[in-house]
Protein backbone atom coordinates (compact mmCIF):
# COMPACT_ATOMS: atom_id res chain seq x y z
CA UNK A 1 113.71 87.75 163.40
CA UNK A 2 115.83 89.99 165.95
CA UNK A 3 119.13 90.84 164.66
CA UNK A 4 121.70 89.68 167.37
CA UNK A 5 123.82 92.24 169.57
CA UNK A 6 127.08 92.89 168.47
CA UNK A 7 128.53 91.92 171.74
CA UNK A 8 130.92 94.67 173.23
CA UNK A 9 133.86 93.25 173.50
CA UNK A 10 133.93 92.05 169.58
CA UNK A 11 133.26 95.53 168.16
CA UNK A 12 136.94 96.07 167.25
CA UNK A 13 136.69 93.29 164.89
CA UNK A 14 133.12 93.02 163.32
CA UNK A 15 131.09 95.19 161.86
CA UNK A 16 127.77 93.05 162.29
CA UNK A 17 126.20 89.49 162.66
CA UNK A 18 124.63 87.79 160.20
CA UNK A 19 121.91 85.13 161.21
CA UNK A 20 120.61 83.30 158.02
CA UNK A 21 116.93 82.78 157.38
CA UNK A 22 116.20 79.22 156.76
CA UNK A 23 113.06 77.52 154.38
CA UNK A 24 112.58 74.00 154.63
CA UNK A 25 112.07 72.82 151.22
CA UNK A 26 110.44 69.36 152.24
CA UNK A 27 114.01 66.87 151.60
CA UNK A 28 116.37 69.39 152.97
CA UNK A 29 116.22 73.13 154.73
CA UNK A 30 118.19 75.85 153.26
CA UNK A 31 119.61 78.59 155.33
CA UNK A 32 119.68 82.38 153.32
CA UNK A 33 122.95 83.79 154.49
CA UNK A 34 123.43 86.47 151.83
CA UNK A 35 121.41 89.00 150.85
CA UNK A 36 120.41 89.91 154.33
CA UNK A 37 119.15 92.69 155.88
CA UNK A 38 122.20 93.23 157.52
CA UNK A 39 124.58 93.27 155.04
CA UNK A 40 123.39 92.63 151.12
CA UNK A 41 127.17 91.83 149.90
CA UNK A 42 130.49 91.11 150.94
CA UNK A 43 133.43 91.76 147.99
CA UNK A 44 132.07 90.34 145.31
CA UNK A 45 129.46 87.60 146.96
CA UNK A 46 126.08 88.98 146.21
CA UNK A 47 123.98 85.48 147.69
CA UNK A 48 125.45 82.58 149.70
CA UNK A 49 122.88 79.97 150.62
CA UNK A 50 123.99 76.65 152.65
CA UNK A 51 121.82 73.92 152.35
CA UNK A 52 122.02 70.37 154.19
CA UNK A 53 122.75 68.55 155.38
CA UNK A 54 119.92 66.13 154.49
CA UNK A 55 119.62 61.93 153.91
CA UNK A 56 117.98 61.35 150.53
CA UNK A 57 115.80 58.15 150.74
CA UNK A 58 116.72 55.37 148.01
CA UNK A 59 114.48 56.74 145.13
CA UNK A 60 115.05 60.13 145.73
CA UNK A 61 117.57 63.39 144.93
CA UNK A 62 117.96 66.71 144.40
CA UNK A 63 116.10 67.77 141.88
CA UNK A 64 116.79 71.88 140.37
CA UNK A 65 115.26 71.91 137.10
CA UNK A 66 116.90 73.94 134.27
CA UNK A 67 116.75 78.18 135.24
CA UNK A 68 118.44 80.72 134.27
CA UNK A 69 121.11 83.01 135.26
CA UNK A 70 122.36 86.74 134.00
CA UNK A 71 125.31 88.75 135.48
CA UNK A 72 127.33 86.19 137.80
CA UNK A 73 128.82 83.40 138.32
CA UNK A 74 127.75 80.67 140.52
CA UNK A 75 129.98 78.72 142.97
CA UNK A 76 129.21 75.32 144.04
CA UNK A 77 131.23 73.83 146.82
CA UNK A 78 130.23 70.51 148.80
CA UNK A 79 131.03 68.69 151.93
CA UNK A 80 128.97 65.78 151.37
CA UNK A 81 127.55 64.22 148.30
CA UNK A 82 127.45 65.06 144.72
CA UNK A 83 125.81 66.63 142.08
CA UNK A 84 125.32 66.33 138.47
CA UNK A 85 125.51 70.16 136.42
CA UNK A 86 124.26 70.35 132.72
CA UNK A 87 124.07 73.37 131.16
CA UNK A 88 122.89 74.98 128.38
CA UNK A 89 126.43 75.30 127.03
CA UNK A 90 126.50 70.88 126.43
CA UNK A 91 128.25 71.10 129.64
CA UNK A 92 127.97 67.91 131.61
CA UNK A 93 129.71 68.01 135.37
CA UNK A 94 129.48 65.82 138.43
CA UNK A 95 130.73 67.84 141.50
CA UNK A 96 131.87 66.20 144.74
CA UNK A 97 133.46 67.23 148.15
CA UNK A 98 136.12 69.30 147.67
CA UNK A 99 135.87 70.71 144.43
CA UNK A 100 134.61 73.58 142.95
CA UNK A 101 131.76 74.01 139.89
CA UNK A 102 132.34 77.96 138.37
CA UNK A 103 129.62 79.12 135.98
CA UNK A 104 130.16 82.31 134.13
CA UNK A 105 126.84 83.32 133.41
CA UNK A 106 126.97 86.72 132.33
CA UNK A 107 124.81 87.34 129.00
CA UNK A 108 122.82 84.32 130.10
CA UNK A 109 122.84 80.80 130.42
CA UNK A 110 120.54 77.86 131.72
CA UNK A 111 121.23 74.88 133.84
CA UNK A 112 120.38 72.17 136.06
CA UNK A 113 121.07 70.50 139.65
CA UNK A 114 120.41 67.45 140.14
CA UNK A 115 121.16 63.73 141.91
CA UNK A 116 122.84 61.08 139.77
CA UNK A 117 119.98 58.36 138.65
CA UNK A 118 122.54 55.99 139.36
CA UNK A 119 122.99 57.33 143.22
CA UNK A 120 119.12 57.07 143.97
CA UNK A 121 119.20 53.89 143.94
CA UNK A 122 120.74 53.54 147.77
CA UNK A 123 120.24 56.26 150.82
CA UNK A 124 122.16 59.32 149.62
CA UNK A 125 124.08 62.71 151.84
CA UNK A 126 124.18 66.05 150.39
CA UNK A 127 125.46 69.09 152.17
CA UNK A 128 126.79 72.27 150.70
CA UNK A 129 127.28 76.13 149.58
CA UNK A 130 125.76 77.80 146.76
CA UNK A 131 126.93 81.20 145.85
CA UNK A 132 126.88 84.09 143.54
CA UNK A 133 129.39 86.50 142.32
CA UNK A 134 128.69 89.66 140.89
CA UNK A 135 130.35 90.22 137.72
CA UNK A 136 132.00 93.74 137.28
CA UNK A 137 130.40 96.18 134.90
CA UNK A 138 132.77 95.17 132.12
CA UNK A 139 132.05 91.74 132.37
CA UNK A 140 128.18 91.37 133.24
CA UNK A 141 127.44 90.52 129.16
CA UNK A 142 130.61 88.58 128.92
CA UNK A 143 130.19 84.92 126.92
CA UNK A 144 128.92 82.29 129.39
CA UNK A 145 131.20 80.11 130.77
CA UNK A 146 131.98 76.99 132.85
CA UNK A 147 135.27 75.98 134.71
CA UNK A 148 135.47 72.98 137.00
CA UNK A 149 138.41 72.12 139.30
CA UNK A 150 139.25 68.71 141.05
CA UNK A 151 140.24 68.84 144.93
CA UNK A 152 143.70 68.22 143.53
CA UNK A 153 143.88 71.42 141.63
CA UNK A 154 142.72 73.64 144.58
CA UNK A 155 145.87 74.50 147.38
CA UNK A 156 145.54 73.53 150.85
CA UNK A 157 147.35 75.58 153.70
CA UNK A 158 147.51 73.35 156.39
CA UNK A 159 149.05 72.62 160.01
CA UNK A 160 148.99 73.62 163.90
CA UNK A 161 145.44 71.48 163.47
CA UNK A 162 143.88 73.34 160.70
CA UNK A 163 143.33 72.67 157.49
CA UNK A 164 142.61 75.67 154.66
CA UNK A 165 141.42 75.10 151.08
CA UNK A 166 141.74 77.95 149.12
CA UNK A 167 138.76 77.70 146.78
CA UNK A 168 138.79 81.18 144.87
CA UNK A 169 141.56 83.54 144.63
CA UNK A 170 144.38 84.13 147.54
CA UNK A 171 144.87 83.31 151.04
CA UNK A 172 148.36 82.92 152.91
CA UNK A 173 150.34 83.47 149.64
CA UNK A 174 148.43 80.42 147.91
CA UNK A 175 146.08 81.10 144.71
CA UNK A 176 143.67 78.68 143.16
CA UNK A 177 143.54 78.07 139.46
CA UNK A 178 140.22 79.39 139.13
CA UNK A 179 139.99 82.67 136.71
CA UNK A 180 138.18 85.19 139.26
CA UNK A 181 136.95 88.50 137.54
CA UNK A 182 137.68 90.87 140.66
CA UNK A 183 139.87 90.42 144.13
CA UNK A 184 138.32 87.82 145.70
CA UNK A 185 138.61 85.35 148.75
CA UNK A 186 136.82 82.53 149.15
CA UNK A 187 138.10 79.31 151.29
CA UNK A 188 137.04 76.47 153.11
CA UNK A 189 138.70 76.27 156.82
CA UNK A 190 138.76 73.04 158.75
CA UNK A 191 140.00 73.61 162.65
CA UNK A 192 140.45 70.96 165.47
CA UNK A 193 139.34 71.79 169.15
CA UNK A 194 141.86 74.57 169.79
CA UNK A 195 143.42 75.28 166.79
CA UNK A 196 143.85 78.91 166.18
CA UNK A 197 142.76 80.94 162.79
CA UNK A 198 144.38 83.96 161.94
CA UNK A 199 142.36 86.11 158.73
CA UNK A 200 145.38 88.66 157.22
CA UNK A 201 143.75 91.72 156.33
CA UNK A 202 144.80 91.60 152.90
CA UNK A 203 141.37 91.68 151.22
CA UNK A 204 139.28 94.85 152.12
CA UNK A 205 135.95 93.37 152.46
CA UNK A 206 135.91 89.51 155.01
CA UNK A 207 133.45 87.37 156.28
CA UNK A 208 133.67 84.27 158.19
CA UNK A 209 130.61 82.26 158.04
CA UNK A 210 130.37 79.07 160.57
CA UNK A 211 129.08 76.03 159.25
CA UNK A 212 129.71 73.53 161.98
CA UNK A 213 131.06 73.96 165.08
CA UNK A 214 132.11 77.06 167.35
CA UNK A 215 134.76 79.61 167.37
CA UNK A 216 135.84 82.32 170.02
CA UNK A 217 137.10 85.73 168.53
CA UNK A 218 138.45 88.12 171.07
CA UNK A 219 136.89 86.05 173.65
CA UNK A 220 133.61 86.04 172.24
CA UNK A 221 132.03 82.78 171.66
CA UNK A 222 129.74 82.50 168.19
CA UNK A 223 127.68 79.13 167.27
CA UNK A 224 127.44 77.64 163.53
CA UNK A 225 125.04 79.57 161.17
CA UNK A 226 126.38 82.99 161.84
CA UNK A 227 128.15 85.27 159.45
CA UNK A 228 130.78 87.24 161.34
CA UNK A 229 131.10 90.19 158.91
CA UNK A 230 135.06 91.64 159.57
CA UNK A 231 136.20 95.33 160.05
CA UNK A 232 139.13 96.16 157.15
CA UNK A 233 142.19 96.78 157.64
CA UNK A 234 142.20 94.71 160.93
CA UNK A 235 143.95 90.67 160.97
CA UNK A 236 141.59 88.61 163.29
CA UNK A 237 142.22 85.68 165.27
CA UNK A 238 139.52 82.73 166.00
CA UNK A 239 140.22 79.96 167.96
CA UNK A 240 137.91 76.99 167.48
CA UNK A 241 135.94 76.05 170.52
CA UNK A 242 135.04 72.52 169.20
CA UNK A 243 136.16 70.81 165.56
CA UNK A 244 134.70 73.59 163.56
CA UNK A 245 133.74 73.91 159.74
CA UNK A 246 134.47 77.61 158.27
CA UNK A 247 134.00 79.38 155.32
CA UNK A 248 136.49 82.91 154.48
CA UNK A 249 134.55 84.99 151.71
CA UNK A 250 135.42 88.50 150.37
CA UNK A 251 137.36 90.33 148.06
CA UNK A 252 137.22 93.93 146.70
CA UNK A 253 134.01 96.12 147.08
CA UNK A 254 132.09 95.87 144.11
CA UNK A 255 131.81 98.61 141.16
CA UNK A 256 128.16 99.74 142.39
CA UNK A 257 125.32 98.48 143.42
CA UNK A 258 123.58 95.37 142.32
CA UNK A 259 119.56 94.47 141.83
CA UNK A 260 119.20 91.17 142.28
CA UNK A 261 115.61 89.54 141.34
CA UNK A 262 115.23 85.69 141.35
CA UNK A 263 118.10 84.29 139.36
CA UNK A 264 119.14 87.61 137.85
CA UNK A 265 121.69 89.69 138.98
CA UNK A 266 122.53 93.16 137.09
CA UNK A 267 123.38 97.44 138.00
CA UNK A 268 120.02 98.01 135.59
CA UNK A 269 116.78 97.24 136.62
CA UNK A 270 115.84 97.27 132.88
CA UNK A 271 118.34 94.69 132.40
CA UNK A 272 116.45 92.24 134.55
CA UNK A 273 113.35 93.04 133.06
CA UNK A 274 114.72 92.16 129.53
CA UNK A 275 116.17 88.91 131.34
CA UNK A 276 112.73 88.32 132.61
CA UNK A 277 110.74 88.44 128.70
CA UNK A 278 113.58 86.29 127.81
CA UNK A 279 113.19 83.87 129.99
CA UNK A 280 109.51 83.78 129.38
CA UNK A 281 109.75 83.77 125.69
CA UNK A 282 112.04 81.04 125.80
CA UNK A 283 115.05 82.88 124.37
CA UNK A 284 117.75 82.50 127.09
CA UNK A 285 118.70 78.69 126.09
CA UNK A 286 117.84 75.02 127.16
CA UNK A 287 119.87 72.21 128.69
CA UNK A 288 119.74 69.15 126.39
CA UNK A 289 118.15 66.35 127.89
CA UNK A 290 116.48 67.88 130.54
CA UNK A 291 113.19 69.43 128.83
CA UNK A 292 111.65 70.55 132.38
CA UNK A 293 112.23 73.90 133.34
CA UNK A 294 110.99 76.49 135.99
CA UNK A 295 108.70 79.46 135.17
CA UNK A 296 109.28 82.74 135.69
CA UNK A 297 108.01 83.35 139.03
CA UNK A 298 104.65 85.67 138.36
């Protein structure tokens, strides 16, 4: 794939374009925006996919068997559908638009993603965000964990035709509930035609990442599925070009590095290599009442 141009007149505000990969998967195509060649993290995010959005046929779902995860946490966020997490903690969630799943995995922990049985039995929508965040040193081993929060719980900044859900930490003086283990930003940004988006430059490391629509910055127009990766220290205005869908991640810069190798995130390559024989030896958990699983990739 050629990387895009940063165009001329937007290099006082970006330091480089992001253009995901995408894989279709059969039911629905998945779009890689993070790690990239271009940029491998931004604050704390470490791997952003968006997937969707797709029309399940009655009969049909999502279907993520149990895996596991070391060193992160993993952010769901939807704008269409739902999804059933189990984990191997007992947990039991069913996320839907607006909310946010949170799971802590750092020593390790297993779980699944799947459709509701009940919500195969009619045509279905799903369309969302996956991330990861890399856990600082001190908390990679931490206990696993799971927090979920209702659309009620999460503050929305809203007016002059936007409307801004802050998902994880602070935006605009607002702070979600969610326990974050670093700086971090992470909202959800819906603009009418016109409406104007300003991004403080209170967090050190921003991205905007388009998920529908357009947005101008400095003049510059930029199509959904880009990653617009900010310069610090500078606040930058978009103005959306059509009703547009955006997502503000960042934070602080990490404490090093991070390998990242299927599922597994850690600053030690041996790390992931123990994560791997534990996966394989079955020692890293199971998710009761869903015995399928998925091998370690060879």
């Amino acid at each position: 794939m050629t990387r895009p141009a940063l165009p001329e007149a937007a290099k006082a505000a970006l330091e480089t374009i992001v253009v995901p990969r995408s894989r279709d998967l059969g039911d629905f195509e998945v779009r890689r925006v993070l790690p990239s060649a271009e940029r491998r993290m931004v604050g704390p995010f470490v791997f952003l996919d968006d997937f969707g959005p797709t029309v399940f046929r009655a009969g049909s779902g999502l279907d993520v068997r149990p895996h596991p995860h070391i060193g992160l946490a993993t952010v769901t966020y939807l704008l269409e559908g739902e999804i059933v997490h189990r984990d191997s903690l007992g947990t039991v969630a069913t996320i839907r638009p607006g909310e946010v799943n949170w799971m802590t995995a750092g020593r390790g922990i297993v779980h699944s993603e799947r459709t509701d049985p009940a919500r195969r039995k009619a045509e279905s929508r799903l369309f969302g965000i996956q991330s990861w965040v890399a856990l600082p040193a001190n908390r990679e081993e931490a206990e696993p964990g799971f927090a979920h929060h209702g659309a009620d719980a999460l503050p929305v900044v809203a007016g002059e035709g936007k409307r801004v859900r802050v998902i994880a930490g602070t935006l605009y003086g607002a702070r979600s509930p969610l326990l974050v283990f670093s700086e971090t930003l992470y909202a959800d940004a819906a603009l009418d035609a016109g409406a104007v988006l300003s991004v403080p430059a209170t967090h050190e490391e921003r991205a905007l990442y388009i998920v529908q629509g357009a947005v101008e910055l400095l003049g510059v127009p930029f199509e959904s599925g880009r990653l617009l990766v900010l310069k610090p220290g500078v606040e930058i205005i978009v103005t959306a070009a059509a009703p547009a869908r955006l997502l503000l991640i960042g934070g602080e810069p990490m404490d090093g590095p991070r390998h990242l190798w299927w599922n597994f995130v850690s600053r030690s390559k041996e790390r992931i290599e123990q994560a791997k024989a534990d996966w394989k030896a079955g020692r890293l958990g199971s998710v009761a009442g869903d015995p399928e699983f998925i091998p370690l990739p060879e």
